[in-house]
N, C-alpha and C. Protein backbone atom coordinates (compact mmCIF):
# COMPACT_ATOMS: atom_id res chain seq x y z
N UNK A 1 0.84 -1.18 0.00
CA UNK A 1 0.00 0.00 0.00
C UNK A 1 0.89 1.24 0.00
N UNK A 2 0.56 2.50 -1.07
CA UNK A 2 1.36 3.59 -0.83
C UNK A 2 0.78 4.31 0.25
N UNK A 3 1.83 4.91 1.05
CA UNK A 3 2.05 6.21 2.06
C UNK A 3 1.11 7.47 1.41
N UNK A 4 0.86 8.19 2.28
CA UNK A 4 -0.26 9.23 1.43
C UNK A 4 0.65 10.38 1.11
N UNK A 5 -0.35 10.83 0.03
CA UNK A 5 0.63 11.56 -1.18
C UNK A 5 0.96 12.64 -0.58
N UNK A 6 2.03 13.41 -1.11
CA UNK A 6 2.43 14.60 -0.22
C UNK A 6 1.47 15.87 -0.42
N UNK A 7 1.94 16.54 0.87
CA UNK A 7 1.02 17.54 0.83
C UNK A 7 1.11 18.85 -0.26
N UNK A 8 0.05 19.39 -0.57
CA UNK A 8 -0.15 20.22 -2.23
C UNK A 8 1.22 21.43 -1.02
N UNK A 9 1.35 21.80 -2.24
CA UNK A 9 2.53 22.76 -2.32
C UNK A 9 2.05 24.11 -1.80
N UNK A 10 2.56 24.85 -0.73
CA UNK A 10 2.20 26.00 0.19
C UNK A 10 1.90 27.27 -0.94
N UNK A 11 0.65 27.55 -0.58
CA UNK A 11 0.41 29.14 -0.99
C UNK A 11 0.83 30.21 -0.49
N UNK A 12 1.00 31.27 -0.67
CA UNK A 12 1.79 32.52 -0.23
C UNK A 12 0.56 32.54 1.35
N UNK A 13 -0.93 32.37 1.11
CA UNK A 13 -1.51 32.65 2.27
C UNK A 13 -1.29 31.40 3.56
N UNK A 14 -0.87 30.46 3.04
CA UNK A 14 -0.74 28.85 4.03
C UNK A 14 0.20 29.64 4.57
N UNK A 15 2.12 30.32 3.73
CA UNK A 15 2.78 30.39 4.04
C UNK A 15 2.41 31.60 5.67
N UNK A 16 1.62 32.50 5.02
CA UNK A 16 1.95 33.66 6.20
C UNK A 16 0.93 33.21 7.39
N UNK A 17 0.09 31.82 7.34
CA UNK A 17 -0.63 31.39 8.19
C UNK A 17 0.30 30.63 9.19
N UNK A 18 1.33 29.80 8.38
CA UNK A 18 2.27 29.22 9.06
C UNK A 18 3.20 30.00 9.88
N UNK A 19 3.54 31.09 9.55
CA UNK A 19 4.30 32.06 9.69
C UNK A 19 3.75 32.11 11.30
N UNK A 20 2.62 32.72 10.63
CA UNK A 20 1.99 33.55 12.56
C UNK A 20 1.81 32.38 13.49
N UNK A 21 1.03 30.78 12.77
CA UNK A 21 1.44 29.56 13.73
C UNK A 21 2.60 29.37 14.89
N UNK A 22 3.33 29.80 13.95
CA UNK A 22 4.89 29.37 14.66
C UNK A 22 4.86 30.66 15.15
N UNK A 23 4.86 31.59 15.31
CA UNK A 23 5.16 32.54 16.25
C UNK A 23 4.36 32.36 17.56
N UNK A 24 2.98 32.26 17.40
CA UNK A 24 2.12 31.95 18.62
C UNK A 24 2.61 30.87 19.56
N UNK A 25 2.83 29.75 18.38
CA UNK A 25 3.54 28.45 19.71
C UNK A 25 4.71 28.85 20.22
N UNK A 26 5.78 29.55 19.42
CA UNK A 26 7.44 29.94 19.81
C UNK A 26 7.09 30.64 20.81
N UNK A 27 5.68 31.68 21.30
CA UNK A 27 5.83 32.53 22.23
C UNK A 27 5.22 31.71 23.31
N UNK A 28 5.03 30.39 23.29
CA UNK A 28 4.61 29.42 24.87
C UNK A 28 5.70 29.16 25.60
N UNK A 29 6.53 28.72 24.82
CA UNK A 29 7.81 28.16 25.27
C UNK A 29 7.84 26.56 25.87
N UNK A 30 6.50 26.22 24.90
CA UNK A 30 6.33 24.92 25.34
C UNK A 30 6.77 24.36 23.86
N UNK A 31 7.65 23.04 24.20
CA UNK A 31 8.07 22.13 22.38
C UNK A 31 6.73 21.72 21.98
N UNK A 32 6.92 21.75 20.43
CA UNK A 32 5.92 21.58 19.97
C UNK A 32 6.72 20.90 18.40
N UNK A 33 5.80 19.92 17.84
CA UNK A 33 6.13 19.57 16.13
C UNK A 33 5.22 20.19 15.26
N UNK A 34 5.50 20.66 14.12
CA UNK A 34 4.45 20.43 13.20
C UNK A 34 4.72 19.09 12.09
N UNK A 35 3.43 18.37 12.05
CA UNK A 35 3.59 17.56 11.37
C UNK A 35 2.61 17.87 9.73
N UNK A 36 3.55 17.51 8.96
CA UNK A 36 2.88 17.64 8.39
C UNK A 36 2.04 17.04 7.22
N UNK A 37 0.82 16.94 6.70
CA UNK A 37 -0.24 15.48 6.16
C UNK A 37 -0.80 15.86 4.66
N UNK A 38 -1.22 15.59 4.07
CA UNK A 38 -2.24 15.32 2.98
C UNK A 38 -3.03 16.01 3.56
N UNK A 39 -3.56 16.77 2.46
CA UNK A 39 -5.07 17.74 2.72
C UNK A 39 -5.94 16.82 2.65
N UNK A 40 -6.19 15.80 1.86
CA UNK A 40 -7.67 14.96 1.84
C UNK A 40 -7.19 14.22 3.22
N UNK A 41 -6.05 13.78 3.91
CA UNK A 41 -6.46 13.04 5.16
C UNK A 41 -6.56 13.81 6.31
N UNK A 42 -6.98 15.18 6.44
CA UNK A 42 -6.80 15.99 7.66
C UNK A 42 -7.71 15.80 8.57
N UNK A 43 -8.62 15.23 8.29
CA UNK A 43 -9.93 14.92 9.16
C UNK A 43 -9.54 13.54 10.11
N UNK A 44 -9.49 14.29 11.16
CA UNK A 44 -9.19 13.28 12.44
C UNK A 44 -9.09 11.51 12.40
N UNK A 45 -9.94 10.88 11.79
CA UNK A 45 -10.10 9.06 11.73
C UNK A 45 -9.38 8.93 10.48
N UNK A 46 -9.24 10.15 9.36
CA UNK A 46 -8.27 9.39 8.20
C UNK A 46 -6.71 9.63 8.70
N UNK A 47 -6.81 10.85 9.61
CA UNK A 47 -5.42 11.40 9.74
C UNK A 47 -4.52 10.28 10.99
N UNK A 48 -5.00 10.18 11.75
CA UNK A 48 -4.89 9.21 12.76
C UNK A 48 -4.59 7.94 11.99
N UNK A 49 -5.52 7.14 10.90
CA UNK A 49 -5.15 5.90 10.64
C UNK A 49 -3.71 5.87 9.72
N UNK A 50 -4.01 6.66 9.09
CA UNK A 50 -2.84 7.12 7.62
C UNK A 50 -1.48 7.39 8.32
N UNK A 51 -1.74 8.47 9.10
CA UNK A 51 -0.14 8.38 10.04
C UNK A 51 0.16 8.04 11.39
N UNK A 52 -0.81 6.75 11.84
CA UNK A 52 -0.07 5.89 12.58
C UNK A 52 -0.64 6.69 14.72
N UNK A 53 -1.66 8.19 14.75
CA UNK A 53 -1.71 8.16 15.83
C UNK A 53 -3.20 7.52 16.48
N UNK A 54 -2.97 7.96 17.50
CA UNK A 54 -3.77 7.32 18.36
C UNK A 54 -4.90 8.20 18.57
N UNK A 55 -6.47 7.96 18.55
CA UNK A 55 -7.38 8.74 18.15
C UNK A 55 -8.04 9.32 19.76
N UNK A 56 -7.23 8.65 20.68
CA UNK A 56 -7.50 9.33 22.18
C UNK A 56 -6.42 9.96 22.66
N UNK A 57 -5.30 10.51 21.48
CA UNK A 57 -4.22 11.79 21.73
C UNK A 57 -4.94 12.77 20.84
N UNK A 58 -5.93 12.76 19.93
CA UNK A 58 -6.00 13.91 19.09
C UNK A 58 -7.17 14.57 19.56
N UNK A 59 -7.13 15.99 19.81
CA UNK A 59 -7.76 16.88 20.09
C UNK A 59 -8.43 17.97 19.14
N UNK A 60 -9.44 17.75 18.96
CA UNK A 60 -10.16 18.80 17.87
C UNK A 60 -10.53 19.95 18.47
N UNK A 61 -10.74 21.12 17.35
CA UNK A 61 -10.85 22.17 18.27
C UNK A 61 -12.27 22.59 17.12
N UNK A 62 -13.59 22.93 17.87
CA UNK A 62 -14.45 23.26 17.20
C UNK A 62 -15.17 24.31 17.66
N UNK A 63 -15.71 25.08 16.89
CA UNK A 63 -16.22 26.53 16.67
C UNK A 63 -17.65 26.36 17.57
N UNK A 64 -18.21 27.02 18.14
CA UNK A 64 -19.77 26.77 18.66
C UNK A 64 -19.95 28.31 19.02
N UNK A 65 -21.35 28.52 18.65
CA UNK A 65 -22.12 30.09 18.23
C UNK A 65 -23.03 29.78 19.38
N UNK A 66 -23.02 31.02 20.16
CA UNK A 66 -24.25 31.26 21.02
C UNK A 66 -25.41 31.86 19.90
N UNK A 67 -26.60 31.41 20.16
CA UNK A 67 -27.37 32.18 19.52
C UNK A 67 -27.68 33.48 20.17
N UNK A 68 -26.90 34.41 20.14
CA UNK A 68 -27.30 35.84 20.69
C UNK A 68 -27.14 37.17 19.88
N UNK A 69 -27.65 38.63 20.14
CA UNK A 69 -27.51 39.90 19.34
C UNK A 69 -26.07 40.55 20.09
N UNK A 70 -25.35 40.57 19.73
CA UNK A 70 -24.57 39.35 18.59
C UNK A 70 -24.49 38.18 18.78
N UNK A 71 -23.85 37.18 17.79
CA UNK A 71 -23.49 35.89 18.16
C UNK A 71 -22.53 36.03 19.30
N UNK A 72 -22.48 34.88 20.03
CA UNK A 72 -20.89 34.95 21.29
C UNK A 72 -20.47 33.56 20.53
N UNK A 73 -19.09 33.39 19.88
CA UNK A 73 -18.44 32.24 19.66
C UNK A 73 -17.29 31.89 20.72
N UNK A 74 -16.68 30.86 20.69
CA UNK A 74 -16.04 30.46 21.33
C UNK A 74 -15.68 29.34 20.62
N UNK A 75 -14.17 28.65 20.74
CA UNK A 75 -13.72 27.75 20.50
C UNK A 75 -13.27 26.67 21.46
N UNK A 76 -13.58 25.29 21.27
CA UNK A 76 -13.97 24.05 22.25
C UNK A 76 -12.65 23.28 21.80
N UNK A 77 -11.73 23.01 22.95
CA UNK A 77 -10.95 21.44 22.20
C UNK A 77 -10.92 20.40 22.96
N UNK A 78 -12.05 19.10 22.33
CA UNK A 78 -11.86 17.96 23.39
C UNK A 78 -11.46 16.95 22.50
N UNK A 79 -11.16 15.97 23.40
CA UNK A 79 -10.56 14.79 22.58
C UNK A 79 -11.19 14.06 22.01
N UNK A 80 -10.93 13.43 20.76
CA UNK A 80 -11.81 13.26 19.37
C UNK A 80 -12.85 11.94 19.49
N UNK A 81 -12.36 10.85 20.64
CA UNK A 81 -13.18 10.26 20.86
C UNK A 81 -13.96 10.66 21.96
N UNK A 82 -14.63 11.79 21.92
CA UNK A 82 -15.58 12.65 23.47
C UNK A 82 -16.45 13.04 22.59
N UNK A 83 -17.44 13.69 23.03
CA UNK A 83 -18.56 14.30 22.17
C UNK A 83 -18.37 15.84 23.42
N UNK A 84 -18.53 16.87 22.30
CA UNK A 84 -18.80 18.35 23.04
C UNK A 84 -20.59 18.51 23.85
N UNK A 85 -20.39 18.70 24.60
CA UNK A 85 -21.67 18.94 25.17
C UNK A 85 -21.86 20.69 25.30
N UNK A 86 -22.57 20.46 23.82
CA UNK A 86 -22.87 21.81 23.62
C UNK A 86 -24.09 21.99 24.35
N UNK A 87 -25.22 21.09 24.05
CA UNK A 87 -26.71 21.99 24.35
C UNK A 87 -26.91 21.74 26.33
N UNK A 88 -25.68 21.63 26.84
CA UNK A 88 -25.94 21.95 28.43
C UNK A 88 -24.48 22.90 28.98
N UNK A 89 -23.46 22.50 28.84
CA UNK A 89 -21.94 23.22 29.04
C UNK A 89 -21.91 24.07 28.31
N UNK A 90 -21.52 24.13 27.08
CA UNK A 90 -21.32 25.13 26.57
C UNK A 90 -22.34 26.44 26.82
N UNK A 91 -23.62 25.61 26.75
CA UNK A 91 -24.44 27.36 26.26
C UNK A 91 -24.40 27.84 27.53
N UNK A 92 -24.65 26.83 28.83
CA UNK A 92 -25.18 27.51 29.81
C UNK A 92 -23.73 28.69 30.09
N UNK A 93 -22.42 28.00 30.03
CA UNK A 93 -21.36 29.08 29.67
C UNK A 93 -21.38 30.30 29.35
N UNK A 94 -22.20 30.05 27.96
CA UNK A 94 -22.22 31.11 27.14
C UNK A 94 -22.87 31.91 27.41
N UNK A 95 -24.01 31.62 28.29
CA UNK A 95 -25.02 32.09 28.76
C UNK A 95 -26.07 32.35 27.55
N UNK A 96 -26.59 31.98 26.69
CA UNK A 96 -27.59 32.00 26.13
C UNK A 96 -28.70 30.70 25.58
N UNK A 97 -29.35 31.31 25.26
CA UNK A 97 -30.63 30.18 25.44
C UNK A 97 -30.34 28.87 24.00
N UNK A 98 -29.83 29.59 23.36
CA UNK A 98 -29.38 28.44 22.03
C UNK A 98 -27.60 28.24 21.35
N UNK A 99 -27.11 26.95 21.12
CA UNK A 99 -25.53 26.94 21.48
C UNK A 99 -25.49 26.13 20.09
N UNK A 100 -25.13 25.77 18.87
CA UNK A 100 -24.64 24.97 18.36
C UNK A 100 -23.38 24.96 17.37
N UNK A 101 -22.90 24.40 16.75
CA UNK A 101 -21.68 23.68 16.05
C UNK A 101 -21.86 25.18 14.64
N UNK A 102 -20.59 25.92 14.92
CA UNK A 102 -20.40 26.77 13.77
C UNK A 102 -20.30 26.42 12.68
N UNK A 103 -21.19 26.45 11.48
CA UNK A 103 -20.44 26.28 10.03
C UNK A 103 -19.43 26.29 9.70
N UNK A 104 -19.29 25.43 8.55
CA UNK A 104 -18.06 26.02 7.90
C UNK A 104 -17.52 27.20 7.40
N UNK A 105 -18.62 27.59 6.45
CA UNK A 105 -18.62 29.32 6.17
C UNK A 105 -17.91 30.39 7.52
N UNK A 106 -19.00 29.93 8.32
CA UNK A 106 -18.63 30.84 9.66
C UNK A 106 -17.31 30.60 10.17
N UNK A 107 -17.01 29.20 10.45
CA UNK A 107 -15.50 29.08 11.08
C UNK A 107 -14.38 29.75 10.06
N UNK A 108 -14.72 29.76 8.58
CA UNK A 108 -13.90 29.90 7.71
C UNK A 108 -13.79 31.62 7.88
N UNK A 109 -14.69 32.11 7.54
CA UNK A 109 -14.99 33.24 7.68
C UNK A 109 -14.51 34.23 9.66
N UNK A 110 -14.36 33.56 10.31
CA UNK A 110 -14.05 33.99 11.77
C UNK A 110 -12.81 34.02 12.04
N UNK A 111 -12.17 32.58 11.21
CA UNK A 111 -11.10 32.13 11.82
C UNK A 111 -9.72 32.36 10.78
N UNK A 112 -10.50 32.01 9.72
CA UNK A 112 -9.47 32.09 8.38
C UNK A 112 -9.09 30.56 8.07
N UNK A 113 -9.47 29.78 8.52
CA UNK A 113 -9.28 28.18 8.76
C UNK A 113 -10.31 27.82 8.56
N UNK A 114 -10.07 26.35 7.78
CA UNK A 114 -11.25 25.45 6.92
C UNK A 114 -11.19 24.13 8.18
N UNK A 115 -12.51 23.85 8.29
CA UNK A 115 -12.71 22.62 8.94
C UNK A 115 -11.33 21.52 8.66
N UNK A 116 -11.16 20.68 9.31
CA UNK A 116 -10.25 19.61 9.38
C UNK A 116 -8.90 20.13 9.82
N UNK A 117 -8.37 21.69 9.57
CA UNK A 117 -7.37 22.39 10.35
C UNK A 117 -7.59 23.44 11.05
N UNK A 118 -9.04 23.60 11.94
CA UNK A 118 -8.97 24.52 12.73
C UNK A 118 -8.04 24.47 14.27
N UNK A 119 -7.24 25.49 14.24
CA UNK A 119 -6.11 24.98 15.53
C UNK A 119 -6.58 26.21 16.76
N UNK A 120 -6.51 26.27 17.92
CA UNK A 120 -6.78 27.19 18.97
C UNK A 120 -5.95 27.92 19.20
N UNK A 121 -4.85 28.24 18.01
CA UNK A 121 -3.84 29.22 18.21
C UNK A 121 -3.97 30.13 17.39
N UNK A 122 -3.93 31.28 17.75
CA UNK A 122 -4.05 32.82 16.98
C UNK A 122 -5.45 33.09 16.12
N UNK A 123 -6.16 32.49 17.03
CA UNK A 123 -8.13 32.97 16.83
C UNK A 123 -8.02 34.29 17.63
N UNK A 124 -9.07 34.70 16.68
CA UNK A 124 -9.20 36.51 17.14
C UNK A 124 -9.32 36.47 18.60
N UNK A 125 -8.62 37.59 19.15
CA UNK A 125 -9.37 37.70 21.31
C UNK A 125 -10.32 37.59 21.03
N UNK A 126 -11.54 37.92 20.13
CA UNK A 126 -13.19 38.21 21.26
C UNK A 126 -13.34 36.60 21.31
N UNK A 127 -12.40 35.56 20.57
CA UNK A 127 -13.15 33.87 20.97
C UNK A 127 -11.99 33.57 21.75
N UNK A 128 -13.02 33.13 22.83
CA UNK A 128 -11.84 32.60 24.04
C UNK A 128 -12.05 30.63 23.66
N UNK A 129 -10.59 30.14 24.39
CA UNK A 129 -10.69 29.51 24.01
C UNK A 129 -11.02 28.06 24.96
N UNK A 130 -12.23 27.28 25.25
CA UNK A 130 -12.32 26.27 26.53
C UNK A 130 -11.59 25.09 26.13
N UNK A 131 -11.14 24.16 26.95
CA UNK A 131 -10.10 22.98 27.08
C UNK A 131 -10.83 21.87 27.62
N UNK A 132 -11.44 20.91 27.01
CA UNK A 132 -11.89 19.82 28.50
C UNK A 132 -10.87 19.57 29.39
N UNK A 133 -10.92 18.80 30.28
CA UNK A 133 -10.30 18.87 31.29
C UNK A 133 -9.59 17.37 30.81
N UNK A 134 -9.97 16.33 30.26
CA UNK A 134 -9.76 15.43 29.98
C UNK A 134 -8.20 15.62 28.93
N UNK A 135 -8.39 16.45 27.88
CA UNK A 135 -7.05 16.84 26.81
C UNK A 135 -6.21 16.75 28.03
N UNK A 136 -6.21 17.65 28.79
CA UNK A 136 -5.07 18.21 29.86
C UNK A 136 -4.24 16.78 30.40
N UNK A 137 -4.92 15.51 30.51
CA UNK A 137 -4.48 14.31 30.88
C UNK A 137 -3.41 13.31 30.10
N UNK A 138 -3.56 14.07 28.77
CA UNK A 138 -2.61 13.46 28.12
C UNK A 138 -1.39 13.37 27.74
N UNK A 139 -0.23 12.38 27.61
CA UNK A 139 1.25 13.44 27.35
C UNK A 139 1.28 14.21 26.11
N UNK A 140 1.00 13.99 24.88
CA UNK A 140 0.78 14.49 23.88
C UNK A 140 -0.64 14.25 23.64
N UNK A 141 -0.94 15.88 22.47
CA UNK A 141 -2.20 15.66 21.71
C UNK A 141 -1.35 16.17 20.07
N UNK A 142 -2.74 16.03 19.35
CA UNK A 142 -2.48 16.30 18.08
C UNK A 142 -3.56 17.27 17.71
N UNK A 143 -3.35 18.42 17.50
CA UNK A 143 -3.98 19.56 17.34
C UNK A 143 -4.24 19.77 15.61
N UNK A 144 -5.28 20.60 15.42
CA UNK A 144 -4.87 21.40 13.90
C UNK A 144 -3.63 22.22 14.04
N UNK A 145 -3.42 22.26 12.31
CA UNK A 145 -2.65 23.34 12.26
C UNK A 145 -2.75 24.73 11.64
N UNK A 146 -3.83 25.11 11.88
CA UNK A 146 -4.61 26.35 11.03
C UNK A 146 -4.11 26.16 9.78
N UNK A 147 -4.69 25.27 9.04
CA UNK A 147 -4.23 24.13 7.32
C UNK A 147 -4.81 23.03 7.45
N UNK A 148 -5.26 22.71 6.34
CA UNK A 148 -5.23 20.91 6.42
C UNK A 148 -4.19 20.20 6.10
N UNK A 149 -3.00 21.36 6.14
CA UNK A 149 -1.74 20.24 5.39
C UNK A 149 -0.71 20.23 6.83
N UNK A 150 -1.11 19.78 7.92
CA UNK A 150 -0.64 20.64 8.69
C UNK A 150 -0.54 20.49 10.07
N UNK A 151 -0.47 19.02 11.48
CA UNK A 151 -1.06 19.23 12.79
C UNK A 151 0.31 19.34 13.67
N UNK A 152 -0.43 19.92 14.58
CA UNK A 152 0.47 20.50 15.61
C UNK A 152 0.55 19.52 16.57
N UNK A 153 1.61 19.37 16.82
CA UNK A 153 1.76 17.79 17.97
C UNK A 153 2.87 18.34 19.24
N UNK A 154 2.08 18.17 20.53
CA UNK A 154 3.07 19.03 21.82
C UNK A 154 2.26 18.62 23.04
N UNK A 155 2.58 19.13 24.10
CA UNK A 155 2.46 18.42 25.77
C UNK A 155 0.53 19.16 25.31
N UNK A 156 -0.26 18.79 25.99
CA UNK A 156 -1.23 19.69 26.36
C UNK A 156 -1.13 21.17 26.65
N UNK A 157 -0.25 20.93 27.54
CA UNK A 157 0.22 22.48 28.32
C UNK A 157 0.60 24.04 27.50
N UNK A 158 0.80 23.23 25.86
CA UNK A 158 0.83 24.34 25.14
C UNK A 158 -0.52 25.07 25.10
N UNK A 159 -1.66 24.39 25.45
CA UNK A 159 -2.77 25.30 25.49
C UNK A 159 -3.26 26.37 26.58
N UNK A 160 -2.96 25.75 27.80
CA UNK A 160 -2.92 26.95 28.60
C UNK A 160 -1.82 27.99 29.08
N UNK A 161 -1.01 27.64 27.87
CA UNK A 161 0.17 28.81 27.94
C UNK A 161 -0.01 29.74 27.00
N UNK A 162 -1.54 29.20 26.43
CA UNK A 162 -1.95 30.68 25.29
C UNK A 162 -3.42 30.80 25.48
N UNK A 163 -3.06 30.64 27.44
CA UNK A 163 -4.54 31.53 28.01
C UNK A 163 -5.77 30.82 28.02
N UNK A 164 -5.96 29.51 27.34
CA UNK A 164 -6.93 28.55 27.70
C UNK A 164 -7.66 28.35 28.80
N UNK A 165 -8.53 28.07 28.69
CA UNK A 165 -9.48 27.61 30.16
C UNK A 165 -10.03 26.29 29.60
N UNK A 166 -9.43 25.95 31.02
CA UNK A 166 -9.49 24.33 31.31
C UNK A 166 -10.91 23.57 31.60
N UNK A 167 -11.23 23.38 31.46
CA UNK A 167 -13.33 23.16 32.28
C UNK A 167 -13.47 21.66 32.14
N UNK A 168 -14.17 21.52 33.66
CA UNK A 168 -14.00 20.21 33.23
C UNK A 168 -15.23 19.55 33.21
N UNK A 169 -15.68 18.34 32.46
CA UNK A 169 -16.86 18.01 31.63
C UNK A 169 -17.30 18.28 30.88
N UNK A 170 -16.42 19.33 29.76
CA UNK A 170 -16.82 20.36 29.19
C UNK A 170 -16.95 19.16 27.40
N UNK A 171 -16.62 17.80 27.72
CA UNK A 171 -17.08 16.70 26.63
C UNK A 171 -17.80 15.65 27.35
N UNK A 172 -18.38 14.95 26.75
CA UNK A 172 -19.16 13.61 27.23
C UNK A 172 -18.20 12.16 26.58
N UNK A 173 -18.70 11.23 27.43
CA UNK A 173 -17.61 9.98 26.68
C UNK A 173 -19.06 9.93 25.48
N UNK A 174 -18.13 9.05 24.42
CA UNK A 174 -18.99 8.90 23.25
C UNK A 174 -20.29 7.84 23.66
N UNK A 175 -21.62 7.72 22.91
CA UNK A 175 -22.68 7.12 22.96
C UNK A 175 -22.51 6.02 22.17
């Protein structure tokens, strides 16, 4: 079986995305890799099988919209086999009466990042960013890398060294 094909060749905008990546993690002072994948395998169960990790080190980080005047977003990272418990944690968080899973458009549009590489590093201040408490348990996770060509692999601890809040139950084990 072939190894998956290499990743498409950096655009001037990947490049200056990467650019500010690495500055955000260089300013934790926590080690960190970037690894880097195939755009069609960036989605967590292909990326995990294709290069060999383990799908209870990888940590997704996903967008969730309060329904309010304005929206309140916030960005969630729990570990990929957890489910986010948006319609009780999150909203009551958020404090509003309706909480769900941001589009793509929207994440794309908020963040500058396409589903399968949204990473919790260098999202605008007004989205803060919550941590289950569970990520925090692990020696390594595998993060996006604001790219799909692209994941960030380092202790947990790189997340609350860029101001994270930790919460805990903030995923459910899967159904």
């Amino acid at each position: 079986m072939a190894g998956p094909a290499p990743a498409a060749r950096p655009t001037l905008r990947s490049v200056a995305v990467q650019d500010e990546l690495v500055a955000t993690l260089d300013a934790t002072g926590v080690e960190y890799e970037l690894v880097p994948c195939d755009p069609a395998l960036a989605d967590t169960a292909a990326f995990c099988e294709a290069y060999g990790y383990a799908i209870e080190d990888s940590a997704n980080t996903i967008l969730v919209v309060g329904k309010a005047d304005p929206p309140r977003y916030v960005a969630c990272v729990v570990l990929a086999h957890t489910r986010l418990d948006v319609n009780k944690v999150v909203r009551k968080r958020l404090q509003t009466r309706k909480a769900s899973f941001a589009g793509a458009d929207d994440t794309e549009r908020l963040t500058g990042m396409t589903i399968g590489g949204v990473t919790p590093f260098g999202l605008p201040a007004a989205v803060p960013v919550w941590v289950d408490a569970r990520v925090m348990t692990r020696d390594t996770i595998v993060l996006g890398g604001a790219s799909r060509d692209r994941k960030v692999l380092a202790s947990p601890r790189i997340l609350t060294a860029t101001g994270a809040t930790v919460i805990e139950g903030l995923a459910l084990d899967p159904s």
